[in-house]
N, C-alpha and C. Protein backbone atom coordinates (compact mmCIF):
# COMPACT_ATOMS: atom_id res chain seq x y z
N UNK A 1 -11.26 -7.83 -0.20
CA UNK A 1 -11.15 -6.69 0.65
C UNK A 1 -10.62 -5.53 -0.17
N UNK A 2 -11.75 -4.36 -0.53
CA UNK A 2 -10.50 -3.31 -0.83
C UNK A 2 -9.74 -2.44 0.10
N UNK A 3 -9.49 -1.67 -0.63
CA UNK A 3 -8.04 -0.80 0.50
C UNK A 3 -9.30 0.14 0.98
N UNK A 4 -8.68 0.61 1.91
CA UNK A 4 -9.56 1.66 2.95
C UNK A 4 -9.37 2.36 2.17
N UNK A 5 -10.63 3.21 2.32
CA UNK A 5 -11.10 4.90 1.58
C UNK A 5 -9.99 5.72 2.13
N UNK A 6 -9.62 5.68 3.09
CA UNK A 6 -8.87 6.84 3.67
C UNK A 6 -7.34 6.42 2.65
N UNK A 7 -6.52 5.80 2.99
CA UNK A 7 -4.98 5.61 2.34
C UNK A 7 -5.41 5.55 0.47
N UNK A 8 -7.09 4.93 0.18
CA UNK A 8 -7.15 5.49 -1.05
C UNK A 8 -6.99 7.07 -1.69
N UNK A 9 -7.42 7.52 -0.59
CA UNK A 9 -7.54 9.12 -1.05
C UNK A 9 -6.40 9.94 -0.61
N UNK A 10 -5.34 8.85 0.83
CA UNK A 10 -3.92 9.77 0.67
C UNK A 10 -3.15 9.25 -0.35
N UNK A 11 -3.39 8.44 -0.85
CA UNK A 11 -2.38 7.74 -2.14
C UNK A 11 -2.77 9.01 -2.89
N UNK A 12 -4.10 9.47 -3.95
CA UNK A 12 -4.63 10.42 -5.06
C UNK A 12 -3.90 11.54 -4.34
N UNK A 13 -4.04 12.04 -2.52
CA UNK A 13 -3.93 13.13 -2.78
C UNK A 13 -2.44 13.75 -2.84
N UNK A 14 -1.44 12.83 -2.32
CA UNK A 14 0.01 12.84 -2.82
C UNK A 14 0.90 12.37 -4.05
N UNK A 15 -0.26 12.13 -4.85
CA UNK A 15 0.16 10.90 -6.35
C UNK A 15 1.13 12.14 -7.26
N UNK A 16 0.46 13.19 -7.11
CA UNK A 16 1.06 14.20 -8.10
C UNK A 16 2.66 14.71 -7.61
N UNK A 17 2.89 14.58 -6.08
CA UNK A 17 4.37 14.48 -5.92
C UNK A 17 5.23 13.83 -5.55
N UNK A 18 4.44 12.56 -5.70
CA UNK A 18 5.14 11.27 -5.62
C UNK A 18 6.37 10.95 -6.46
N UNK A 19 7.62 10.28 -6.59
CA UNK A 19 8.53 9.92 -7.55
C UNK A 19 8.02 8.91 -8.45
N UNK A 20 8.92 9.20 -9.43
CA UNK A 20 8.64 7.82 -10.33
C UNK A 20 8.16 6.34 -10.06
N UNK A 21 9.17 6.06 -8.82
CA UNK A 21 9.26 4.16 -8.20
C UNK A 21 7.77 4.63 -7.21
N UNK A 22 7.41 5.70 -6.87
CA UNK A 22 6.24 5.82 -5.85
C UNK A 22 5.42 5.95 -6.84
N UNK A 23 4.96 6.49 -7.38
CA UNK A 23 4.16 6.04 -8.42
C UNK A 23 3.82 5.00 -9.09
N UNK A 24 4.88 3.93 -9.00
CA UNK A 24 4.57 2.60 -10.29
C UNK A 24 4.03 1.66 -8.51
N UNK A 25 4.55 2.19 -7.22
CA UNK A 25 4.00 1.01 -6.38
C UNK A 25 2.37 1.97 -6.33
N UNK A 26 2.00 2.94 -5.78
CA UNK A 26 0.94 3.18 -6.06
C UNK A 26 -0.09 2.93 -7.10
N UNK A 27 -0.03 3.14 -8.10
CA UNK A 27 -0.58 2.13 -8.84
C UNK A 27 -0.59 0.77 -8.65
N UNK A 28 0.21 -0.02 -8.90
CA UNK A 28 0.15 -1.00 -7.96
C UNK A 28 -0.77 -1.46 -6.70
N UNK A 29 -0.74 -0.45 -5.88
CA UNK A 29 -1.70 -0.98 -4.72
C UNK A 29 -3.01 -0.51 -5.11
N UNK A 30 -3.44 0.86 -5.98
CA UNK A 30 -4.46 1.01 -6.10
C UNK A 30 -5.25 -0.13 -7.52
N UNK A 31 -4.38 -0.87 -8.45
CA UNK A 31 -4.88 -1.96 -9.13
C UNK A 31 -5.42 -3.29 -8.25
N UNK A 32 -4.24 -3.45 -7.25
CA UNK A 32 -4.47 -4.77 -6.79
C UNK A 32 -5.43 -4.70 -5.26
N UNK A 33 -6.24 -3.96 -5.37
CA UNK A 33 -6.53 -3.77 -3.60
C UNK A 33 -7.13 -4.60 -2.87
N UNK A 34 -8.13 -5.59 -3.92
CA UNK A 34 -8.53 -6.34 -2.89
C UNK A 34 -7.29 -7.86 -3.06
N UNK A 35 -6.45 -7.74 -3.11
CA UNK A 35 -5.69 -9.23 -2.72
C UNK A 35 -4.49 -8.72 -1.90
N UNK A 36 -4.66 -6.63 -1.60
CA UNK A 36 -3.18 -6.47 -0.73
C UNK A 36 -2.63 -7.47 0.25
N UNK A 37 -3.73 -7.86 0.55
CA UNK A 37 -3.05 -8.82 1.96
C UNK A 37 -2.48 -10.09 1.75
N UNK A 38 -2.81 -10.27 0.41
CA UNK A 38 -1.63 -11.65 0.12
C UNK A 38 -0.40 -11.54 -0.37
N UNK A 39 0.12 -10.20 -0.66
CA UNK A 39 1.50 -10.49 -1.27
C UNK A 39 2.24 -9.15 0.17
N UNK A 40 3.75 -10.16 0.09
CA UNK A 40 4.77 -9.43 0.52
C UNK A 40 4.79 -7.96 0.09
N UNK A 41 5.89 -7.42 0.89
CA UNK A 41 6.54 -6.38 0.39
C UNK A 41 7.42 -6.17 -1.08
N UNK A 42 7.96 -7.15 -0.86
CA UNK A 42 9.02 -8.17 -2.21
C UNK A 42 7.84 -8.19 -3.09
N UNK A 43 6.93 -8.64 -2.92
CA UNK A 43 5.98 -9.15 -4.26
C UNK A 43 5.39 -7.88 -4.71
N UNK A 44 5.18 -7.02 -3.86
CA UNK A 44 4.64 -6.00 -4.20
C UNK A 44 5.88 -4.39 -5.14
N UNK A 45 6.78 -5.09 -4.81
CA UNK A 45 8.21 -3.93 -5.10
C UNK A 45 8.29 -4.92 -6.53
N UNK A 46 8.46 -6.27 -6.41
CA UNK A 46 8.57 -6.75 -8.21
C UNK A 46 7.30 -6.61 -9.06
N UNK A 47 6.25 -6.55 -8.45
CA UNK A 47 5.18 -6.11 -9.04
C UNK A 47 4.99 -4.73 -9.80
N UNK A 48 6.18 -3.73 -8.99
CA UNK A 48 5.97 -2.57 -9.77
C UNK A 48 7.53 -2.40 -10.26
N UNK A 49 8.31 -2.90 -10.51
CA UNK A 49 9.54 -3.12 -10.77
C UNK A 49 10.34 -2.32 -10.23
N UNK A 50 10.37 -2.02 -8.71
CA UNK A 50 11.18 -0.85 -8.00
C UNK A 50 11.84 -1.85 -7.15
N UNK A 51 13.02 -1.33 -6.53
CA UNK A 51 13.45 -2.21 -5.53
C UNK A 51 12.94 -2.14 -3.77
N UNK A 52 13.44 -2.87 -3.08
CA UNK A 52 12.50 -2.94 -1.80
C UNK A 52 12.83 -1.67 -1.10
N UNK A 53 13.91 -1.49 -1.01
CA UNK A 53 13.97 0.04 -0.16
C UNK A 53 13.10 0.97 -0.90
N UNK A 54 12.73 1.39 -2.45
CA UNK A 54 11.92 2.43 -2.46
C UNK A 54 10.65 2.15 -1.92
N UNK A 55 10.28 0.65 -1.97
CA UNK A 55 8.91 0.40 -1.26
C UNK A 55 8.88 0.36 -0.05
N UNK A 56 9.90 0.34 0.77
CA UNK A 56 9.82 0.89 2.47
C UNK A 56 9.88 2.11 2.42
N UNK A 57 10.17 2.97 1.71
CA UNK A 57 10.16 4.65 1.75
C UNK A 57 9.02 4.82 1.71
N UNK A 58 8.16 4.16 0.65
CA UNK A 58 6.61 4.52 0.24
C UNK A 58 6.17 4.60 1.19
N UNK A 59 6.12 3.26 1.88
CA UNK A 59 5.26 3.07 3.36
C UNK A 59 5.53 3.99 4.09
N UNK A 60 6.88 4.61 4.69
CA UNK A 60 6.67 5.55 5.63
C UNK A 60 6.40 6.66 5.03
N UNK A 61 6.44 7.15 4.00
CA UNK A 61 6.08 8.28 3.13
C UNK A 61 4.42 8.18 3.40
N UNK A 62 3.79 7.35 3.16
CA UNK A 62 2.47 7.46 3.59
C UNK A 62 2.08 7.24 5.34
N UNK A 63 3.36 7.38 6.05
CA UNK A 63 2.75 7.38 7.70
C UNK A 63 2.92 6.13 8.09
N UNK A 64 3.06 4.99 7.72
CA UNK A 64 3.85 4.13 7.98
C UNK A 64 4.97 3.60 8.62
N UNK A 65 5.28 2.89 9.87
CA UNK A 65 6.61 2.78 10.03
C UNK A 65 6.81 1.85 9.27
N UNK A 66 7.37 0.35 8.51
CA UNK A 66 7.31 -0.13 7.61
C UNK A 66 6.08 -0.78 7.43
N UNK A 67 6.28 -1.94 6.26
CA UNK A 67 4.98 -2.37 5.38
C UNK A 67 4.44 -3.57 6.45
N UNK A 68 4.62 -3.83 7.86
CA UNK A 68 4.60 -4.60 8.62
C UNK A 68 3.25 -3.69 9.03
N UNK A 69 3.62 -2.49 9.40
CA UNK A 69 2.52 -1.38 10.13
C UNK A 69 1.35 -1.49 8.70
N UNK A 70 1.96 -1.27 7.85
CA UNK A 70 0.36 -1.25 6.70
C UNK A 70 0.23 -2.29 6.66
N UNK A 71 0.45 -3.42 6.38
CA UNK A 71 0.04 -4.73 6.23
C UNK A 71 -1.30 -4.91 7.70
N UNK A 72 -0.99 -4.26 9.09
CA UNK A 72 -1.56 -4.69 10.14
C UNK A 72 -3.26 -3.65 10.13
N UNK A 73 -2.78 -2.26 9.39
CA UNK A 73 -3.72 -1.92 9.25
C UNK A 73 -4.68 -2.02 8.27
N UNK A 74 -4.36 -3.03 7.09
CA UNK A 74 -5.44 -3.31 6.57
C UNK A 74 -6.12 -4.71 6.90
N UNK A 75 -5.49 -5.57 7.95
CA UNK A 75 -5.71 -6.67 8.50
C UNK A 75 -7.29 -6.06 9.62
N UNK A 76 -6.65 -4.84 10.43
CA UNK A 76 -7.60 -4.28 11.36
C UNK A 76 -8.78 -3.96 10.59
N UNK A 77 -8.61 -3.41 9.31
CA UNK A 77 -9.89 -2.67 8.32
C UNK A 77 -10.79 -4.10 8.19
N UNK A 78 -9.93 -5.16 7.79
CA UNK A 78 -10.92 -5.94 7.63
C UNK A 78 -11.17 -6.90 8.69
N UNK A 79 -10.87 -6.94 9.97
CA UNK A 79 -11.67 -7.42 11.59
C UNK A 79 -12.88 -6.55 11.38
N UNK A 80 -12.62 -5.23 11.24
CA UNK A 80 -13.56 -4.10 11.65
C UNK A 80 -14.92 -4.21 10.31
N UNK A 81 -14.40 -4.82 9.61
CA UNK A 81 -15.65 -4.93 8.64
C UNK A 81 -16.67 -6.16 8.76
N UNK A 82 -15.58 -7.57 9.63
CA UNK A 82 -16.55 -8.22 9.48
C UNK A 82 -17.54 -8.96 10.09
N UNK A 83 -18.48 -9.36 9.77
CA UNK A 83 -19.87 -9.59 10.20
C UNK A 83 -19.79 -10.36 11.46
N UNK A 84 -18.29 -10.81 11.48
CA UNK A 84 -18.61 -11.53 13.07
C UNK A 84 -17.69 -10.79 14.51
């Protein structure tokens, strides 16, 4: 599954004033997109070596109430994609 076009293109279009720790998880999600749905929040914050609160900031920084709400909407992206 990759990440939806849309949070791909609000990730690019806020990347340039993003912080440092928002930056290393962005990357992050934009490397790993099609397996987002298997790792935690945790896996995803040691993945970019930030701690978990900057990766709950991210999430609501991108519209998010936490990574519970993004986690559900890329669950919905992919109901909505598939063939059955």
């Amino acid at each position: 599954m990759a990440i939806q076009p849309a949070l791909e293109a609000q990730i690019h279009q806020c990347y340039g004033e993003l912080s440092s720790a928002d930056k290393k998880l962005a990357d992050v999600l934009l490397m790993r997109q099609k397996d987002l749905l298997s790792y935690s929040a945790t896996e995803l914050a040691e993945l970019a070596s930030i701690s978990k609160a900057s990766a709950a900031r991210f999430f609501r920084r991108l519209g998010y109430a936490d990574f519970s709400a993004f986690r559900q909407s890329l669950r919905d992206q992919v109901s909505e994609q598939s063939p059955l």
